[in-house]
Protein backbone atom coordinates (compact mmCIF):
# COMPACT_ATOMS: atom_id res chain seq x y z
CA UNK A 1 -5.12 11.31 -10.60
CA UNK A 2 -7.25 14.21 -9.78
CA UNK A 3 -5.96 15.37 -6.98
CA UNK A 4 -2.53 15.54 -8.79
CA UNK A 5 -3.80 17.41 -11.69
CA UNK A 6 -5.57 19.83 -8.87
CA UNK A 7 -2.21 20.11 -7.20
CA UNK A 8 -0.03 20.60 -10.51
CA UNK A 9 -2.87 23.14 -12.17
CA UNK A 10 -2.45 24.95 -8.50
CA UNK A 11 1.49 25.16 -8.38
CA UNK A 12 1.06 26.61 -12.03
CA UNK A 13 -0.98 29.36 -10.50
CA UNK A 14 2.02 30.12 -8.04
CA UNK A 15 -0.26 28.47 -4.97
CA UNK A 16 0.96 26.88 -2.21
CA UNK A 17 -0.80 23.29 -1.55
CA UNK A 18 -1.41 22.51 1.51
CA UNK A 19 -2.38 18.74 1.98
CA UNK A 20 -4.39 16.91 -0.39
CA UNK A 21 -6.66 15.50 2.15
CA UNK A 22 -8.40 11.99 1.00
CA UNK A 23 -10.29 11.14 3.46
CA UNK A 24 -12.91 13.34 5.58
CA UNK A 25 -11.08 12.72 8.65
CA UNK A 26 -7.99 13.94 7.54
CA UNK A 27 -10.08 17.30 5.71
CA UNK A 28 -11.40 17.80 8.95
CA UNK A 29 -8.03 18.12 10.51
CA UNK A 30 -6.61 20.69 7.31
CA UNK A 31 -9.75 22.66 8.07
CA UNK A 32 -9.69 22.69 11.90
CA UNK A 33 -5.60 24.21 11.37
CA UNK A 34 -6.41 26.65 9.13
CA UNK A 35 -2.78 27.29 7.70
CA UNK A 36 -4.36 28.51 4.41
CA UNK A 37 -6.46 30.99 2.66
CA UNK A 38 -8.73 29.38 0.40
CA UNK A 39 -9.93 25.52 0.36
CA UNK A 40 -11.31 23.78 -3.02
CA UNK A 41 -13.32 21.05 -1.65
CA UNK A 42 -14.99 17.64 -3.26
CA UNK A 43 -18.07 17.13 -2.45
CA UNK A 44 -17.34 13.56 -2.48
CA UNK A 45 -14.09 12.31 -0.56
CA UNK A 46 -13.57 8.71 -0.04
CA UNK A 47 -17.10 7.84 -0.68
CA UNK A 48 -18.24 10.47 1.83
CA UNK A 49 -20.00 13.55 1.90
CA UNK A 50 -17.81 16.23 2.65
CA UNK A 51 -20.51 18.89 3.76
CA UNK A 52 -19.06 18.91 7.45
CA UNK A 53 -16.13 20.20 6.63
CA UNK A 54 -18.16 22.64 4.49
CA UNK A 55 -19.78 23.71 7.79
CA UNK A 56 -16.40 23.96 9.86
CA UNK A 57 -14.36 25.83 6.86
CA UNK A 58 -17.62 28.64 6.98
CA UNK A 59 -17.71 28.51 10.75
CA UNK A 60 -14.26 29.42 10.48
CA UNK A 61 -14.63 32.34 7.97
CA UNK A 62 -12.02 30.63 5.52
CA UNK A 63 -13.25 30.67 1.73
CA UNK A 64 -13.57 27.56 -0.17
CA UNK A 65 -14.97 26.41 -3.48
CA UNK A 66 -16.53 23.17 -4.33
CA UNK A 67 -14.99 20.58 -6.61
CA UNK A 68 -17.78 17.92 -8.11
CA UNK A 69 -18.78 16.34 -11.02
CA UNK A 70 -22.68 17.07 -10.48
CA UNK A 71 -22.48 21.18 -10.48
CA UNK A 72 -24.42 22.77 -7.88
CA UNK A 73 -26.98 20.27 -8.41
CA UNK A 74 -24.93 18.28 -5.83
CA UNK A 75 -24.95 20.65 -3.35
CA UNK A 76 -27.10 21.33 -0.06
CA UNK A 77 -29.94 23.90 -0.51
CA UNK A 78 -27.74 25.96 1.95
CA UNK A 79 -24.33 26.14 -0.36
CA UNK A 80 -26.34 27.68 -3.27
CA UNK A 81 -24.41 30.62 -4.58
CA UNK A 82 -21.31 29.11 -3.66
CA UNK A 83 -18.55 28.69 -6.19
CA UNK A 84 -18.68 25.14 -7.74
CA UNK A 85 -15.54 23.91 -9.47
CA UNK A 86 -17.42 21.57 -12.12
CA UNK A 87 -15.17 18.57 -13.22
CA UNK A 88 -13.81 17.98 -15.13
CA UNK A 89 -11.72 20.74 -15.33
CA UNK A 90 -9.30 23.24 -16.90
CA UNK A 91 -6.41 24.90 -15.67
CA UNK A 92 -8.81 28.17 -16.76
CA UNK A 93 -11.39 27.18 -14.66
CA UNK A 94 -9.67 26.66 -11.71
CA UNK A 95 -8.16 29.87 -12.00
CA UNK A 96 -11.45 32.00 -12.02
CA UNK A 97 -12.25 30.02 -8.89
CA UNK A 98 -9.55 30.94 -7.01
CA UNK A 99 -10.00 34.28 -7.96
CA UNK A 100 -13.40 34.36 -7.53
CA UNK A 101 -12.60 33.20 -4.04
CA UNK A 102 -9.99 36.41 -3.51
CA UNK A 103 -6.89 34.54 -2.89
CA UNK A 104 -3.21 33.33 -4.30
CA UNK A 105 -1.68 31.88 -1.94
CA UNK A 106 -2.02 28.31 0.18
CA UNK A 107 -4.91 26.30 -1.00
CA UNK A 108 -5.54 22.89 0.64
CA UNK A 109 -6.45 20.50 -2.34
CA UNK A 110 -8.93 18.07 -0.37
CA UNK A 111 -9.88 15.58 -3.35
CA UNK A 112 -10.57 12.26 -3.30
């Protein structure tokens, strides 16, 4: 149900979704493509931490955003200062992340 909210809240922003992703396997494989500009990311996807693909998306210079339910305090000491999409959310609030994150155009929605 999230992950449909996150896509609807994201085609009213005039984004293009690319994915959801629900498992990290399948994360992995939206972030190792790259077709997008911007990722929002749960920190929790399928009962897994998703701080791998955290690593590849900044290895490959593409800006994301968390999505959790814990606020930064569910983050690694290393992701401080990055932008944390606290659920649950608003159609508001995801739009300040995205343009906190510079972009309007494809976002992969990887929610679990």
């Amino acid at each position: 149900m999230v992950s449909m909210l996150l896509e609807d809240f994201l085609d009213d922003l005039g984004c293009a979704v690319v994915g959801p992703a629900f498992n990290l396997e399948e994360a992995s494989t939206l972030a190792t493509a790259g077709e997008f500009d911007v990722a929002i990311l749960d920190v929790n996807l399928g009962g897994e931490r998703t701080f791998s693909v955290a690593d590849q998306l900044d290895r490959n210079g593409k800006p994301f955003a968390f999505a959790t339910g814990y606020g930064a305090a569910g983050l690694r000491d290393e992701d401080e200062g990055r932008p944390v999409l606290q659920k649950p959310f608003t159609l508001d609030d995801l739009k300040k992340v995205i343009d906190d994150l510079g972009a309007d155009a494809q976002v992969p929605a990887m929610k679990s």
